[in-house]
Protein backbone atom coordinates (compact mmCIF):
# COMPACT_ATOMS: atom_id res chain seq x y z
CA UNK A 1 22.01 50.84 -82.25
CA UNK A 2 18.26 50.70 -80.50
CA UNK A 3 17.51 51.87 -77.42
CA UNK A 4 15.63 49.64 -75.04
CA UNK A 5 13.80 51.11 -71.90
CA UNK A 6 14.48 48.68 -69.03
CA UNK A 7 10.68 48.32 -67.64
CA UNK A 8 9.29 49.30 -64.38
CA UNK A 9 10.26 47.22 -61.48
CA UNK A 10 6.81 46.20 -59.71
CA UNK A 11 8.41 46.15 -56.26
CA UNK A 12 9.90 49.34 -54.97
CA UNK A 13 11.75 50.15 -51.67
CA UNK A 14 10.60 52.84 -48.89
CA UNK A 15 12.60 55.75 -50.86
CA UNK A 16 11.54 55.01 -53.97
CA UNK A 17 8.00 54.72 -53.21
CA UNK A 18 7.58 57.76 -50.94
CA UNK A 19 9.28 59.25 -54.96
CA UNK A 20 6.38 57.80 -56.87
CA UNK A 21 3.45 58.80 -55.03
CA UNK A 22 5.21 62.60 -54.06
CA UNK A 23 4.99 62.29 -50.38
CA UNK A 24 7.74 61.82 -47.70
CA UNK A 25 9.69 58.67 -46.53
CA UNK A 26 7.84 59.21 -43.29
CA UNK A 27 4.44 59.23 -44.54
CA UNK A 28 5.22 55.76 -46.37
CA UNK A 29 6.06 54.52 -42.90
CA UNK A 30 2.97 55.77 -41.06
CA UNK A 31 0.89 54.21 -43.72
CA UNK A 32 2.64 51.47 -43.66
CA UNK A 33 1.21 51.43 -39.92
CA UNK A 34 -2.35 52.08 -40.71
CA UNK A 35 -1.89 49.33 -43.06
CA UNK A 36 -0.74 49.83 -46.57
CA UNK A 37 0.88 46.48 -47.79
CA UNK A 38 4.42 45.51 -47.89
CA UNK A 39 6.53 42.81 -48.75
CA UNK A 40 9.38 42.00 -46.55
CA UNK A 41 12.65 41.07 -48.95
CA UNK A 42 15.47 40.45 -48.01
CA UNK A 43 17.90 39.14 -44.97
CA UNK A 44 17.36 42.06 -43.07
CA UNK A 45 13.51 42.35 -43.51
CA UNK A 46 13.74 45.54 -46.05
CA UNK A 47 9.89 46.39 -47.23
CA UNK A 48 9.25 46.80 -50.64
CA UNK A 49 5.97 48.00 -51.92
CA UNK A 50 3.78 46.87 -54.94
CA UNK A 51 3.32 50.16 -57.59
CA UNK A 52 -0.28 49.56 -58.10
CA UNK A 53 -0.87 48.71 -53.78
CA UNK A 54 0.64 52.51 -53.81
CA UNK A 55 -1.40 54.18 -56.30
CA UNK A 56 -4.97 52.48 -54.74
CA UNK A 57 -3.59 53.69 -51.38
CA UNK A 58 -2.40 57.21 -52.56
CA UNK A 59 -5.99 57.53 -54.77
CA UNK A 60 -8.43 56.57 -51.72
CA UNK A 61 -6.47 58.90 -49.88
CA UNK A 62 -7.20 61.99 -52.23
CA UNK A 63 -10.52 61.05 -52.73
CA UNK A 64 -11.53 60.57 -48.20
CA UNK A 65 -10.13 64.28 -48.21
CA UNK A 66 -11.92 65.92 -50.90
């Protein structure tokens, strides 16, 4: 029997996100305030967050405080 890898899903909630780039749920959120872009999904508004919005973000970051 094969194996098959399910792939990536682009869109990723608040927990999974802060997972991805290896900071906190609550540094998601106060990016998401200083502008980090979101989709809202969902009845009650849940944000999900594009993988490659949160590597750019996560990148520019490291490279303003080196």
């Amino acid at each position: 029997m094969a194996v098959t890898s399910q792939p990536e899903p682009l869109y990723i909630d608040v927990v999974a996100a802060a997972a991805y780039v290896g900071v906190s749920v609550c540094q998601i959120r106060k990016w998401t305030a200083d502008g980090l872009p979101f989709l809202s999904a969902g009845r009650g508004g849940k944000k999900v967050y594009d993988r490659a919005d949160l590597r750019r973000w996560a990148e520019r970051l490291k490279e303003s405080a080196a």
